[in-house]
N, C-alpha and C. Protein backbone atom coordinates (compact mmCIF):
# COMPACT_ATOMS: atom_id res chain seq x y z
N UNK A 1 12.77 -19.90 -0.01
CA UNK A 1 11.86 -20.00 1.12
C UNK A 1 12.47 -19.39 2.37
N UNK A 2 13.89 -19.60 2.41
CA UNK A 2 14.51 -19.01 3.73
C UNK A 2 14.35 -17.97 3.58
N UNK A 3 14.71 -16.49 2.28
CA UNK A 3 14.59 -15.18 2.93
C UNK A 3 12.81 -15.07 2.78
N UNK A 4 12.19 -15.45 2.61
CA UNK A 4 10.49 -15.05 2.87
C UNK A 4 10.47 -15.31 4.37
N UNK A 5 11.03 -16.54 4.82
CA UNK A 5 10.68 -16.96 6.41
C UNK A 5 11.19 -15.56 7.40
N UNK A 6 12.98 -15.24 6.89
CA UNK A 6 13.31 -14.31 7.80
C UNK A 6 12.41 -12.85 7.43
N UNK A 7 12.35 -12.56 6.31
CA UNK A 7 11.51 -11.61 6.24
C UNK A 7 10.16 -11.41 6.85
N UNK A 8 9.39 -12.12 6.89
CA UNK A 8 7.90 -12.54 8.05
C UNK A 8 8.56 -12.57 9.52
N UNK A 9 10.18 -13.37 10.19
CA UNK A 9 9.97 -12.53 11.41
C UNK A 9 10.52 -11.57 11.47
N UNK A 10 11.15 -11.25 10.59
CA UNK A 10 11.66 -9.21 11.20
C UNK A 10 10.46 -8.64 11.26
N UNK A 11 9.57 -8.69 10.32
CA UNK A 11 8.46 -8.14 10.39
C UNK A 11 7.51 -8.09 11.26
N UNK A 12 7.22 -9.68 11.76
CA UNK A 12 6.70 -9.55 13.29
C UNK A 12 7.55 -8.87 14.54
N UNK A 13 8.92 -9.38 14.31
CA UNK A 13 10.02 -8.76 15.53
C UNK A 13 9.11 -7.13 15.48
N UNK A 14 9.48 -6.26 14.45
CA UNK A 14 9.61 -5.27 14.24
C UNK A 14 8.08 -4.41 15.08
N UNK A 15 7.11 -5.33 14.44
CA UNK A 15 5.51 -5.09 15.29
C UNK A 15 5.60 -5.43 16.49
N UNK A 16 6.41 -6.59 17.33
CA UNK A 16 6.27 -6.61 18.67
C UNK A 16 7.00 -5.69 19.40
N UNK A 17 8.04 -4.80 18.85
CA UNK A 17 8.66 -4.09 19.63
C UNK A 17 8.39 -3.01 19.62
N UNK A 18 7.68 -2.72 18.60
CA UNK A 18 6.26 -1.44 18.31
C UNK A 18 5.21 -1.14 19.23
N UNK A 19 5.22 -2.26 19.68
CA UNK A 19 3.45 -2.40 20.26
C UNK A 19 3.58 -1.44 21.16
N UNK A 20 4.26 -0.97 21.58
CA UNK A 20 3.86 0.55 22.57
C UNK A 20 3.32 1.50 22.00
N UNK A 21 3.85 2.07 20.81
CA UNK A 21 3.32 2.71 20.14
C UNK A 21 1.65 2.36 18.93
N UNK A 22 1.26 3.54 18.88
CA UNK A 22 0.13 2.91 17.97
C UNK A 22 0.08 2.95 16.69
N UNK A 23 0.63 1.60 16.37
CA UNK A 23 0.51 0.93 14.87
C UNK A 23 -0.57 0.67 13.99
N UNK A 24 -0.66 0.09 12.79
CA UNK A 24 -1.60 -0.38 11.79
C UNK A 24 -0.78 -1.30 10.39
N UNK A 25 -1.53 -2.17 10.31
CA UNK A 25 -0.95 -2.96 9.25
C UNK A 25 -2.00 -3.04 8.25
N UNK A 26 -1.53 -2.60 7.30
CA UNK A 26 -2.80 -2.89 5.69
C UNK A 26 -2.15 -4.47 4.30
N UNK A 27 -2.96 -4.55 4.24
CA UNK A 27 -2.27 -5.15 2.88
C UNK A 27 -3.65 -5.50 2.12
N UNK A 28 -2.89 -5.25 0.91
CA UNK A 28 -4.08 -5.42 -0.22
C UNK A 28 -3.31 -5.80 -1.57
N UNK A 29 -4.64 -6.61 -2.82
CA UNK A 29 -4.14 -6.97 -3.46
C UNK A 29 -5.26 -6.40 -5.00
N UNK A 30 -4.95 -6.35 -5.68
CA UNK A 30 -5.49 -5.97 -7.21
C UNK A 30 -4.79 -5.42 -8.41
N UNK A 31 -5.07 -4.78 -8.96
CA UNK A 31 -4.92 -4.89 -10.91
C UNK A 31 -4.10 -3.29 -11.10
N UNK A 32 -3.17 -3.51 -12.12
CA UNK A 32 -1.94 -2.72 -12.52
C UNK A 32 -2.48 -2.22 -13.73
N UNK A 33 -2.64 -1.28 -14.53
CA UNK A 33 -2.84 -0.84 -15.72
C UNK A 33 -1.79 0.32 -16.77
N UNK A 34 -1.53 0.05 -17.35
CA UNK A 34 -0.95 1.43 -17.75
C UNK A 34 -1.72 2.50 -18.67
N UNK A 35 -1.36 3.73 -18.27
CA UNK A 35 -2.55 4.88 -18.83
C UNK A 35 -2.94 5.03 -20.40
N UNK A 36 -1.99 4.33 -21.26
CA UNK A 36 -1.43 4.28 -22.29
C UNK A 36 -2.57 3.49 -23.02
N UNK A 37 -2.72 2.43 -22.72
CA UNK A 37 -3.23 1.15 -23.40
C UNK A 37 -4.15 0.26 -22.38
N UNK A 38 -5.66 0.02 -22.17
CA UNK A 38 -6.07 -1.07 -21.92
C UNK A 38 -6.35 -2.42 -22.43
N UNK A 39 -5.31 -3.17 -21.19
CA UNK A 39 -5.60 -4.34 -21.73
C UNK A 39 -5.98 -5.56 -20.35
N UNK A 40 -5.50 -6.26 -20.06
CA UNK A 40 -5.64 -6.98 -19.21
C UNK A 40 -4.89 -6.64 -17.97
N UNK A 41 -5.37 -6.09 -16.87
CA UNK A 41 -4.40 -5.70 -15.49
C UNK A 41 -3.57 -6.62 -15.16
N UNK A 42 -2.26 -6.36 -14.52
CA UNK A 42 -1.33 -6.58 -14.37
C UNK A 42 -1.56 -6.90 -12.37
N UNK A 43 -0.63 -8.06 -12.16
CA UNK A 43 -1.26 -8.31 -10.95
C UNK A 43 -0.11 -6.94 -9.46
N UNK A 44 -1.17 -6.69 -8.70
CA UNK A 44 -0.81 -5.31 -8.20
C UNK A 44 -0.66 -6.30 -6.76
N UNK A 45 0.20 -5.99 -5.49
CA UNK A 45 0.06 -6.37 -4.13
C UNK A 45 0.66 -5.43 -3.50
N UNK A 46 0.10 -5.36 -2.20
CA UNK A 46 0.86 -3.96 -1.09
C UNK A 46 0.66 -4.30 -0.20
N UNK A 47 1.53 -3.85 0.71
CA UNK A 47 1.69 -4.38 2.58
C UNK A 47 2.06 -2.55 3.16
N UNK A 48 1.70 -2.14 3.99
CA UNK A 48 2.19 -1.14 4.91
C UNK A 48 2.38 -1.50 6.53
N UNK A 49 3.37 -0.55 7.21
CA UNK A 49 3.05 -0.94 8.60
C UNK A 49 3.29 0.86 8.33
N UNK A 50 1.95 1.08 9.66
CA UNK A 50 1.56 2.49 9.57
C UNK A 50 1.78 2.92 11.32
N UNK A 51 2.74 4.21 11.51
CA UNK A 51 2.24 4.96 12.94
C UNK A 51 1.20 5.84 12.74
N UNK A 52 0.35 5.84 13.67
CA UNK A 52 -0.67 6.44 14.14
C UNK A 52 -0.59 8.10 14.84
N UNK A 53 -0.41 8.80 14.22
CA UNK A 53 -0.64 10.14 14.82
C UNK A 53 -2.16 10.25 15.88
N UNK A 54 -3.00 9.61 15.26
CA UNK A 54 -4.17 9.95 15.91
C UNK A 54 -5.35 9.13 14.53
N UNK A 55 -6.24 8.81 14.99
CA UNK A 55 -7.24 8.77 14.25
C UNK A 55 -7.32 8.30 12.50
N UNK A 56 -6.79 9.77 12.30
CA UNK A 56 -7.22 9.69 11.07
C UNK A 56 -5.98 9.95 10.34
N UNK A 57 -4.45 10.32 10.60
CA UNK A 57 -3.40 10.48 9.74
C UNK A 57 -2.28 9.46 10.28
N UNK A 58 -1.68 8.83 9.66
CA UNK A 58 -0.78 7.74 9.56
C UNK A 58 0.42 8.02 8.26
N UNK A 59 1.51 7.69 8.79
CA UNK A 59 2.46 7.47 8.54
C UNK A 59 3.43 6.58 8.35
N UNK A 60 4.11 6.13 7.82
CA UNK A 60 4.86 4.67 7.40
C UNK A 60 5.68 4.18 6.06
N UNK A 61 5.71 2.84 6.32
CA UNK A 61 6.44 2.40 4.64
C UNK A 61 5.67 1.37 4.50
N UNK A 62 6.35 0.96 3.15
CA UNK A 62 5.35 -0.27 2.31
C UNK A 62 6.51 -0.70 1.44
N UNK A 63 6.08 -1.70 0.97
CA UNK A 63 6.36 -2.64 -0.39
C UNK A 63 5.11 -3.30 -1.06
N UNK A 64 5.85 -4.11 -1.68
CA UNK A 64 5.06 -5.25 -2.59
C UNK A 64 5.51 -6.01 -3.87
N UNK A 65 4.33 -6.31 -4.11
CA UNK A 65 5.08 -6.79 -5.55
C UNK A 65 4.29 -6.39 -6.58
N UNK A 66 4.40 -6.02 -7.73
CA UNK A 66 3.89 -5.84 -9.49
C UNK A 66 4.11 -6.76 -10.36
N UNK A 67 3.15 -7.18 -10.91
CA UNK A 67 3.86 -7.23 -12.11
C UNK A 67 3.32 -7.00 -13.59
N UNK A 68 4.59 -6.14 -14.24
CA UNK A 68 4.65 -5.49 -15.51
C UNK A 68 4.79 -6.41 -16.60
N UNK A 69 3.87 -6.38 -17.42
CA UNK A 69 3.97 -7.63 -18.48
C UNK A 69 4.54 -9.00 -17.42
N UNK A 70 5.60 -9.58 -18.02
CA UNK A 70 6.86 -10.70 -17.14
C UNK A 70 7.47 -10.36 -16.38
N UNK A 71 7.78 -8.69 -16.28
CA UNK A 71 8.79 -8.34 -15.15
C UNK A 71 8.10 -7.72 -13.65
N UNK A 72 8.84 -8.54 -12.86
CA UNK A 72 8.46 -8.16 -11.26
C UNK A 72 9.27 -7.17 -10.71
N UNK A 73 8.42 -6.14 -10.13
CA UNK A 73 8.54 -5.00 -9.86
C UNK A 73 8.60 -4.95 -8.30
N UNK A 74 9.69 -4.61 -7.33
CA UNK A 74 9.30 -4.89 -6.15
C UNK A 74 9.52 -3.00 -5.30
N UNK A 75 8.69 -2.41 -5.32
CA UNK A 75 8.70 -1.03 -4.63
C UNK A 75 9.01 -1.19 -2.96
N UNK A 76 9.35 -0.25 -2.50
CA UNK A 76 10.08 0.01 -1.77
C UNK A 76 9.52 1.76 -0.92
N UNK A 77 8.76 2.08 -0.40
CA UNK A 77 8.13 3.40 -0.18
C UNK A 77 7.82 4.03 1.07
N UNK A 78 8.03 5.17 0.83
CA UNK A 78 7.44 5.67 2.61
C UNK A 78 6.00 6.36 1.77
N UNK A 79 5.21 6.42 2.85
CA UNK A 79 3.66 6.38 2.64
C UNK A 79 2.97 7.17 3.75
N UNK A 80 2.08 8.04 3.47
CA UNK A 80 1.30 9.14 3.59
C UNK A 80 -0.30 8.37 3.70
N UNK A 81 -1.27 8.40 5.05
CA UNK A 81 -2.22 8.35 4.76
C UNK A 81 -3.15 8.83 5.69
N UNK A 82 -4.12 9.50 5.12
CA UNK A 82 -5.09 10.22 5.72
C UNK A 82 -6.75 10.17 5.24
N UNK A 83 -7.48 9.99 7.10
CA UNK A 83 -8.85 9.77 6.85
C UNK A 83 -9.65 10.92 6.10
N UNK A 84 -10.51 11.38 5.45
CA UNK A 84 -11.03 12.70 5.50
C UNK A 84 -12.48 12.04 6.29
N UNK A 85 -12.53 13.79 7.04
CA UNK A 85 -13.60 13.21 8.87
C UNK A 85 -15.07 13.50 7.76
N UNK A 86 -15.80 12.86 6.93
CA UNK A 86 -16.73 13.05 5.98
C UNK A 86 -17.44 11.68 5.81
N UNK A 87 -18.48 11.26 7.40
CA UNK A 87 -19.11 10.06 7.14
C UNK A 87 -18.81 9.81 8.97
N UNK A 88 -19.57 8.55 8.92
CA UNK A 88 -19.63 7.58 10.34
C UNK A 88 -18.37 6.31 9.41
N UNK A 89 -19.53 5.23 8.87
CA UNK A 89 -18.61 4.22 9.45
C UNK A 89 -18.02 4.06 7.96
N UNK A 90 -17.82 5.05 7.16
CA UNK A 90 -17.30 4.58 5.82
C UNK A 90 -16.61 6.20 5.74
N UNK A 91 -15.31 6.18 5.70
CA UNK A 91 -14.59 7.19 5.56
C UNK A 91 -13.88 7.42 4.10
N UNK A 92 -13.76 8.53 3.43
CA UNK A 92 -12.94 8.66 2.30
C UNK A 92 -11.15 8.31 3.03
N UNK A 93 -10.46 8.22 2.12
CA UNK A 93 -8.95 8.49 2.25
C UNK A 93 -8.68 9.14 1.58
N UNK A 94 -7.23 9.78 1.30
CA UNK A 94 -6.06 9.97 0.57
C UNK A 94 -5.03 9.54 0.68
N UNK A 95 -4.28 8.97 -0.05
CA UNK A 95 -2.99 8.54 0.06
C UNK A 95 -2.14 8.75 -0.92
N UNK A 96 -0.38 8.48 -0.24
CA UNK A 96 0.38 8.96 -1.22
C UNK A 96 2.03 8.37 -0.37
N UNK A 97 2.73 7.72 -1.90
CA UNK A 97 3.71 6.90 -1.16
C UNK A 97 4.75 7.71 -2.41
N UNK A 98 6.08 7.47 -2.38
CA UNK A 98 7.17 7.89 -2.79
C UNK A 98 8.48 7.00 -2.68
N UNK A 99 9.04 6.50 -3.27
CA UNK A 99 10.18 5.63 -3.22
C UNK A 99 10.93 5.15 -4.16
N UNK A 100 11.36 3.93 -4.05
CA UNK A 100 12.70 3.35 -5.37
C UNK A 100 11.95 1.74 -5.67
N UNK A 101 12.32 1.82 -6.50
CA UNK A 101 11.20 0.06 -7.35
C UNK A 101 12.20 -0.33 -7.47
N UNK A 102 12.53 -1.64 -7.39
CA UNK A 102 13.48 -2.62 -7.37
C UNK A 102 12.90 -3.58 -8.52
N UNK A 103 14.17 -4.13 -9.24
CA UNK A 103 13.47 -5.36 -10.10
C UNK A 103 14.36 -5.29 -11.41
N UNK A 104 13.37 -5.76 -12.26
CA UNK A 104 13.97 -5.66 -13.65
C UNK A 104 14.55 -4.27 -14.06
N UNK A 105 13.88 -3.48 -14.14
CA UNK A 105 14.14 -1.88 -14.10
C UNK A 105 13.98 -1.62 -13.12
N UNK A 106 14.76 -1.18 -12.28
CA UNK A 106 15.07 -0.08 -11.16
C UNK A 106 14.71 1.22 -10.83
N UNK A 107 14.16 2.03 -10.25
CA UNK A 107 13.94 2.92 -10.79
C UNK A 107 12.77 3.76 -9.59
N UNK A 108 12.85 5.28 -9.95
CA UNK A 108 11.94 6.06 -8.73
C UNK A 108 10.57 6.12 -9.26
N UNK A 109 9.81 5.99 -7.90
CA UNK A 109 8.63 5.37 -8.40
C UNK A 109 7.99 6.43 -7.58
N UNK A 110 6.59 7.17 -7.68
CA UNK A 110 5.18 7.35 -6.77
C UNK A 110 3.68 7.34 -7.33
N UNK A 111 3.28 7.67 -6.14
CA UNK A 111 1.87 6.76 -6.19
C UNK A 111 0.96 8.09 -5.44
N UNK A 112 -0.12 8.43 -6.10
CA UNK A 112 -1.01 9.28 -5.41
C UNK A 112 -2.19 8.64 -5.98
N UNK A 113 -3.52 8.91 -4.37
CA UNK A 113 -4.56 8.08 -4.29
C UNK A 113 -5.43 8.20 -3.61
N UNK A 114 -6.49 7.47 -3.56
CA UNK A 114 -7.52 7.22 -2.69
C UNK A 114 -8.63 6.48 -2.50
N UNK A 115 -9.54 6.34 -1.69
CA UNK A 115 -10.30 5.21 -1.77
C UNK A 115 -11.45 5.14 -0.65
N UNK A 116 -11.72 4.40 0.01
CA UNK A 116 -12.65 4.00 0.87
C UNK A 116 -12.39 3.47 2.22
N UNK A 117 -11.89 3.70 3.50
CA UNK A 117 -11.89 2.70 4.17
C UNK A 117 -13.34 2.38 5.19
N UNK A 118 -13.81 1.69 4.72
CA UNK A 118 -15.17 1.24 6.00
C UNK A 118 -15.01 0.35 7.07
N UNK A 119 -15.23 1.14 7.89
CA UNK A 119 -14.63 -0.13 9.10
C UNK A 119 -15.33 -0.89 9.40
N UNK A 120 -14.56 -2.28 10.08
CA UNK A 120 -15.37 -3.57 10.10
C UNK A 120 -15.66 -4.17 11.52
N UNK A 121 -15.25 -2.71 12.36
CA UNK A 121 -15.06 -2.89 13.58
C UNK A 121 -14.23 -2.28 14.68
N UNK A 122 -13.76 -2.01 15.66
CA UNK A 122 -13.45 -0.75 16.42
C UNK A 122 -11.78 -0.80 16.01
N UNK A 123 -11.12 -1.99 15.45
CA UNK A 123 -9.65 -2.10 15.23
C UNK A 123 -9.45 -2.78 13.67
N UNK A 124 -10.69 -2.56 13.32
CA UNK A 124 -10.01 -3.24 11.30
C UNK A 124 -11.23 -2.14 10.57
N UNK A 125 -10.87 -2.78 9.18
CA UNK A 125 -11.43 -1.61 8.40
C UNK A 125 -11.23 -2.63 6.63
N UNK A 126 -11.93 -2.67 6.24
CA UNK A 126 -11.89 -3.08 4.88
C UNK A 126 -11.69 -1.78 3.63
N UNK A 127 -10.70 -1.96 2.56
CA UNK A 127 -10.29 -0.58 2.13
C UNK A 127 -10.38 -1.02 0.33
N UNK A 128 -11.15 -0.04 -0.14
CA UNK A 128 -11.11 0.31 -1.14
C UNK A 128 -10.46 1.21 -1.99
N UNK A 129 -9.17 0.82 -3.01
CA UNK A 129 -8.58 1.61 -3.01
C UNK A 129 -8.28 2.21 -4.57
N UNK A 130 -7.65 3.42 -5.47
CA UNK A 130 -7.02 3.42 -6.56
C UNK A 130 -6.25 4.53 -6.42
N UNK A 131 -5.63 4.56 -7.70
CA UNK A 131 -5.09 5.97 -8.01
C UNK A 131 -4.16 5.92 -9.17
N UNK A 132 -3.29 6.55 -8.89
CA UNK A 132 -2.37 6.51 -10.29
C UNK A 132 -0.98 6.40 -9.69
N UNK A 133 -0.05 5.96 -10.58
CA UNK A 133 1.16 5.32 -9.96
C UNK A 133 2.12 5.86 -11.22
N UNK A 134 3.48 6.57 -10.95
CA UNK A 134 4.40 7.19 -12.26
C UNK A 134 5.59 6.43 -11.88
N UNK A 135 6.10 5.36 -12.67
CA UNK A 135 7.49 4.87 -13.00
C UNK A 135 8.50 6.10 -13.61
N UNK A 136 9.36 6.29 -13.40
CA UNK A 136 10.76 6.98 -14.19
C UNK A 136 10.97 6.05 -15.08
N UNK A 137 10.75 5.17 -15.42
CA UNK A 137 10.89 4.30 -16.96
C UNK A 137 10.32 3.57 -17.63
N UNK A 138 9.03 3.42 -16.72
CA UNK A 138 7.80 2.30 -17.60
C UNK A 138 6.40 3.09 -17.85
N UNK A 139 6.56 4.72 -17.57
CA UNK A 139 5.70 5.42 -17.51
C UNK A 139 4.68 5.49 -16.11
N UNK A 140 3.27 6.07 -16.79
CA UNK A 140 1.86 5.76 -15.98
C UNK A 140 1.33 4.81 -15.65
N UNK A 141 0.26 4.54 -14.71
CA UNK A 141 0.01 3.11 -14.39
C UNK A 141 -1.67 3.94 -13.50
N UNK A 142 -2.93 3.08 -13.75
CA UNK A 142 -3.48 2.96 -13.18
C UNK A 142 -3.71 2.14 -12.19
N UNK A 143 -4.16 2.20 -10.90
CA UNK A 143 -4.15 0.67 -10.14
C UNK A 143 -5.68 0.91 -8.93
N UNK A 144 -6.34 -0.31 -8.98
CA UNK A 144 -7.44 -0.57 -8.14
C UNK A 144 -7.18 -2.09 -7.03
N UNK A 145 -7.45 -1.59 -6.14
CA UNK A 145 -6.96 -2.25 -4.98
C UNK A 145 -8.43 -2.60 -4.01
N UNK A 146 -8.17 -3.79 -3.14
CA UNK A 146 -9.31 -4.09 -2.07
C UNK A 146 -7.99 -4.63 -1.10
N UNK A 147 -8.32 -4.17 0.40
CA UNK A 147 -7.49 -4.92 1.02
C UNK A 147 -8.15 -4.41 2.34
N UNK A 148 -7.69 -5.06 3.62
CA UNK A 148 -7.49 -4.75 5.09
C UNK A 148 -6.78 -3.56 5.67
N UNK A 149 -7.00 -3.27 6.74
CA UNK A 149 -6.09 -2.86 7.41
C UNK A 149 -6.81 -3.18 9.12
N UNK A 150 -5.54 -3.00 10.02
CA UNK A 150 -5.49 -3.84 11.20
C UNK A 150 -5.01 -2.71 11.99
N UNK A 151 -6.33 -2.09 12.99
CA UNK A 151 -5.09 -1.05 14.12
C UNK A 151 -4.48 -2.09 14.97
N UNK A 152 -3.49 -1.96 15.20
CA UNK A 152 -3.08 -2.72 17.06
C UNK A 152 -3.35 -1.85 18.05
């Protein structure tokens, strides 16, 4: 329980000393698949804190958690995301993260994607998301996602 607590305030520390700049926080949660075999999804979660170039392209890192069959997968990523300007209040995305997975197997991980974000208002946005995800040792992975995101 103690490193979850310190981890939640670096994380706030980290957003309050941000706040000059223009940030975004997403997190979302849904289903892991591998390309191989359907069977029952695997439970998928993601957090980003994103800088704001402007509008519609953002920049940042992420984690989360997976999990593969029994084993928990904890990624580790810098992350790529962009609006495409195609719509009012329901925008396409693309996205795309790159990094090292921590866990049972270790190992370099990325993720290319996209989805939906519709906003829910002049500073949030509800996001629909998938794409495909390549382990260096557990293979392919499909994944479908619903989550938030929060400008500050």
């Amino acid at each position: 329980m103690k490193l979850h607590t310190s981890v939640l305030c670096g994380l706030l520390f980290l957003v309050a000393s941000v706040s000059a700049f223009p940030v975004a926080l997403d997190a979302s949660v849904g289903g892991l698949e591998p390309d191989t075999k359907f069977s029952s999804p695997d439970l998928d979660v993601a957090a980003h804190l994103w800088y704001q170039f402007d509008q519609m392209v953002f920049i940042g890192g992420g984690g989360g958690l997976q999990m593969i069959g029994k084993d928990k997968q904890y990624p580790a990523l810098g992350s790529l995301w962009v609006r495409i300007p195609f719509g009012g209040r329901t925008l396409p995305v693309a996205t795309g993260d790159i990094g090292y997975d921590f866990g049972h197997d270790a190992q370099f991980v990325w993720r290319g994607g996209g989805g939906l974000d519709i906003k829910n208002g002049d500073h949030s946005s509800i996001l629909l998301l998938g794409g495909y995800e390549s382990f260096q040792k557990l293979g392919g992975h499909f994944y479908l996602r619903v989550g938030l995101l929060l400008e500050l």
